[in-house]
N, C-alpha and C. Protein backbone atom coordinates (compact mmCIF):
# COMPACT_ATOMS: atom_id res chain seq x y z
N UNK A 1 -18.87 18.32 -5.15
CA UNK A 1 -18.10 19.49 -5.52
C UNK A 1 -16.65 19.06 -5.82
N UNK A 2 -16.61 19.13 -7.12
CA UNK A 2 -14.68 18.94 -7.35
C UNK A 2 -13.85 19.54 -6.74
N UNK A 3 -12.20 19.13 -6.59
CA UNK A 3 -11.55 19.74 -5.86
C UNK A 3 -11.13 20.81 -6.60
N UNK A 4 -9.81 21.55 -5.37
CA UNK A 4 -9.56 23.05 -6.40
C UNK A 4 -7.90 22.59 -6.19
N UNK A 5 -7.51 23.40 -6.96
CA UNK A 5 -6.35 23.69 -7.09
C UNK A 5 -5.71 24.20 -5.41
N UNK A 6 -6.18 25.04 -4.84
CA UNK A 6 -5.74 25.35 -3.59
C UNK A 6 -5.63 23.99 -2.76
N UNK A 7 -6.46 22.91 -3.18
CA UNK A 7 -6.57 21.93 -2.35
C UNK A 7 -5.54 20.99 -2.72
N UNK A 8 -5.01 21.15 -3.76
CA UNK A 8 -3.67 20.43 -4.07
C UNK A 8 -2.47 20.99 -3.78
N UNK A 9 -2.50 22.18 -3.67
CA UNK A 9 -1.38 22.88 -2.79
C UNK A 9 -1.47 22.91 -1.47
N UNK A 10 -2.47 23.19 -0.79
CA UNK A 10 -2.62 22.60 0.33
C UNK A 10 -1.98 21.28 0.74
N UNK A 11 -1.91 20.04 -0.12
CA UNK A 11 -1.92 18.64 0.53
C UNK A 11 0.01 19.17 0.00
N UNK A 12 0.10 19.25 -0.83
CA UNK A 12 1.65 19.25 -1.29
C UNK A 12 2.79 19.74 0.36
N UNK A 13 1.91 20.82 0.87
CA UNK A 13 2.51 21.51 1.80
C UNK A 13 2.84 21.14 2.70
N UNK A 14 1.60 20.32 2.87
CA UNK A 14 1.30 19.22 4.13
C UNK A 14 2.35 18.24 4.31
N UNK A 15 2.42 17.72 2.96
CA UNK A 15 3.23 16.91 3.33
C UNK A 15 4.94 16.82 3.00
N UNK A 16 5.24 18.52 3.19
CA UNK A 16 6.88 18.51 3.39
C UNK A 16 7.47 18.90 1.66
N UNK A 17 6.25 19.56 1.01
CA UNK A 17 6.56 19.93 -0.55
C UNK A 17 7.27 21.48 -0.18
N UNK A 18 8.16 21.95 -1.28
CA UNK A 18 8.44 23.15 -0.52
C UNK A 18 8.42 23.87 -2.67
N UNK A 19 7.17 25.19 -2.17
CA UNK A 19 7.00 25.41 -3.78
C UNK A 19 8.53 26.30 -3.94
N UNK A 20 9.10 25.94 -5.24
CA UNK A 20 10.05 26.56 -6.07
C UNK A 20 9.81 27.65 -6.99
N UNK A 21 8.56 28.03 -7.10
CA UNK A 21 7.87 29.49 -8.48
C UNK A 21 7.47 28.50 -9.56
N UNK A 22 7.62 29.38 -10.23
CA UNK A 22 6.87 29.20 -11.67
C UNK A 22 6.95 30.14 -12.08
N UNK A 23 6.16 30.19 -13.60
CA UNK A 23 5.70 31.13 -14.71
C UNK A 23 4.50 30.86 -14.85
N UNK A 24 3.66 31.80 -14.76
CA UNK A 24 2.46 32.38 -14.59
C UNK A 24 1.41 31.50 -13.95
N UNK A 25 0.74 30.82 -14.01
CA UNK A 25 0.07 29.96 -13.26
C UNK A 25 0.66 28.67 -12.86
N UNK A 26 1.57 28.34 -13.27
CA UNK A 26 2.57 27.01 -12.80
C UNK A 26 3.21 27.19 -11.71
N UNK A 27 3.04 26.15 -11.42
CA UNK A 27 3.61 26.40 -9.64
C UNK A 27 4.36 25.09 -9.42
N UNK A 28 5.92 24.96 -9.38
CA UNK A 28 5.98 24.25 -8.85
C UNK A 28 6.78 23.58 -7.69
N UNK A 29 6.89 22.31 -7.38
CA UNK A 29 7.10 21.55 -5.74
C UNK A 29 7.91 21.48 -5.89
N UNK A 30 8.97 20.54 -5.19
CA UNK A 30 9.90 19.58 -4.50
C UNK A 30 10.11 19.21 -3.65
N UNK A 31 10.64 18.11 -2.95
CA UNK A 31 10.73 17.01 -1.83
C UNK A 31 12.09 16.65 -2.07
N UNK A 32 12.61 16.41 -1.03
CA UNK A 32 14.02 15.84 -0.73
C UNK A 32 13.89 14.17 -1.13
N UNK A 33 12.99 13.48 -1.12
CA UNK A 33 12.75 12.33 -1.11
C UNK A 33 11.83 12.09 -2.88
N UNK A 34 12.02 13.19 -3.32
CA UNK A 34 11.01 12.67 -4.60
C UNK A 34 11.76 12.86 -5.53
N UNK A 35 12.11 12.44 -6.48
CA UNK A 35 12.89 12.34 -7.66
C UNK A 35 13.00 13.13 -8.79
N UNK A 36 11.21 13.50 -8.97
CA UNK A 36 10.99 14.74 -9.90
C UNK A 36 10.08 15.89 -9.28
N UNK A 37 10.25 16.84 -9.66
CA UNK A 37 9.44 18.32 -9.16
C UNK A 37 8.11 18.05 -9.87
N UNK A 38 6.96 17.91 -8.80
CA UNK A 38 5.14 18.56 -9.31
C UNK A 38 4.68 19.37 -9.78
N UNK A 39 4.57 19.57 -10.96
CA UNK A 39 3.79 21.00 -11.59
C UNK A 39 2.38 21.32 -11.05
N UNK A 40 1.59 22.19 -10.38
CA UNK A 40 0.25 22.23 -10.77
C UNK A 40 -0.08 23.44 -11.59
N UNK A 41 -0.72 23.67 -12.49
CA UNK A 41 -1.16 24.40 -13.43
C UNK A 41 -2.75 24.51 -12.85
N UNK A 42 -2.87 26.20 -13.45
CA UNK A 42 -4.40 26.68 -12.97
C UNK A 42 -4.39 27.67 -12.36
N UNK A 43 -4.84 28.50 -11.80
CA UNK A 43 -5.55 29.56 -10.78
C UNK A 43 -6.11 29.34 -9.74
N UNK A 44 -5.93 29.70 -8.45
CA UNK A 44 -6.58 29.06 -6.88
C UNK A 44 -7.59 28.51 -6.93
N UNK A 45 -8.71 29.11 -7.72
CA UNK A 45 -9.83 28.23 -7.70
C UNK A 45 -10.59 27.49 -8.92
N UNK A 46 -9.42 27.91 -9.88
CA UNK A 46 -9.50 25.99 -10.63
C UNK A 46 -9.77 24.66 -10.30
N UNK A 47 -10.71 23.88 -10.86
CA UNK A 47 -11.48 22.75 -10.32
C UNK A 47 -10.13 22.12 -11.01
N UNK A 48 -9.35 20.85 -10.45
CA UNK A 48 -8.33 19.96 -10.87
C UNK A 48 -8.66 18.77 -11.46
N UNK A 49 -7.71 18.96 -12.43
CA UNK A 49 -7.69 17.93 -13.67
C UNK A 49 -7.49 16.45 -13.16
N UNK A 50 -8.11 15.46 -13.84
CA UNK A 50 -7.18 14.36 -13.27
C UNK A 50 -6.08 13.99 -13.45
N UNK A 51 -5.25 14.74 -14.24
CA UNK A 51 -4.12 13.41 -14.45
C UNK A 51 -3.15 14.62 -13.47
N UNK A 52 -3.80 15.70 -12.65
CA UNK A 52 -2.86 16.59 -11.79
C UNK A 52 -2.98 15.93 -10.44
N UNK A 53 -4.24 15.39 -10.34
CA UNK A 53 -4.95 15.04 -8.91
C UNK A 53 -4.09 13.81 -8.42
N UNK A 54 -3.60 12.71 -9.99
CA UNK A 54 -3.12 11.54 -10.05
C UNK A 54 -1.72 11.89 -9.45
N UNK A 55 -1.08 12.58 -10.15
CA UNK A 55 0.44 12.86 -10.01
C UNK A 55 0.64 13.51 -8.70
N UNK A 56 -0.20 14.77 -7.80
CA UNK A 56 0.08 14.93 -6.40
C UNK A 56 -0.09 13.77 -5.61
N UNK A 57 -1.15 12.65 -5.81
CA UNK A 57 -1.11 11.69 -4.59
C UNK A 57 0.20 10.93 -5.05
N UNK A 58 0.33 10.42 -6.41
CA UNK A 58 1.60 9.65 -6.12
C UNK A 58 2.84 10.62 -5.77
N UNK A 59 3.23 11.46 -5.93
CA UNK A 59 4.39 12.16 -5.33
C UNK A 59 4.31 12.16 -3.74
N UNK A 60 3.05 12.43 -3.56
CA UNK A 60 3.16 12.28 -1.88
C UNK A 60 3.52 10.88 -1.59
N UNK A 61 2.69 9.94 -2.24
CA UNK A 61 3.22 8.49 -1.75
C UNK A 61 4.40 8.28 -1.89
N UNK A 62 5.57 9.16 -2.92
CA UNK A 62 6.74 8.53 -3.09
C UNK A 62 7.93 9.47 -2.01
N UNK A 63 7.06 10.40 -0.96
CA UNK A 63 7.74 11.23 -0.34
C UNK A 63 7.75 10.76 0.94
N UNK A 64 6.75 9.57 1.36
CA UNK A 64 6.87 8.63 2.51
C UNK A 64 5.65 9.01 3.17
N UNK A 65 5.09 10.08 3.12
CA UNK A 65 3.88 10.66 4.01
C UNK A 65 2.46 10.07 3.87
């Protein structure tokens, strides 16, 4: 079962992301420690893209967690 979108907001949260809004389905992060803000695009239970899945783990890796 692919992941969802909730499950990438979920991990963002986890690890010290704090969401800023968006426009309409865009949602996005920031970290004191990360350089650029995470977009995720989609609806809660949108199955996630890869190149979204790619960009939350490396932001977490670059947030120390």
């Amino acid at each position: 079962m692919p992941r969802k979108v909730r499950d990438l907001i979920e991990d963002l949260k986890k690890a010290g992301f704090v969401e800023r809004g968006g426009k309409g389905s865009h949602r996005n992060f920031t970290h004191p420690n990360v350089s650029r803000p995470v977009t995720v695009c989609g609806k809660i239970g949108d199955d996630v893209l890869h190149y979204q899945a790619r960009a939350v783990r490396l932001a977490i890796q670059e947030s120390g967690k």
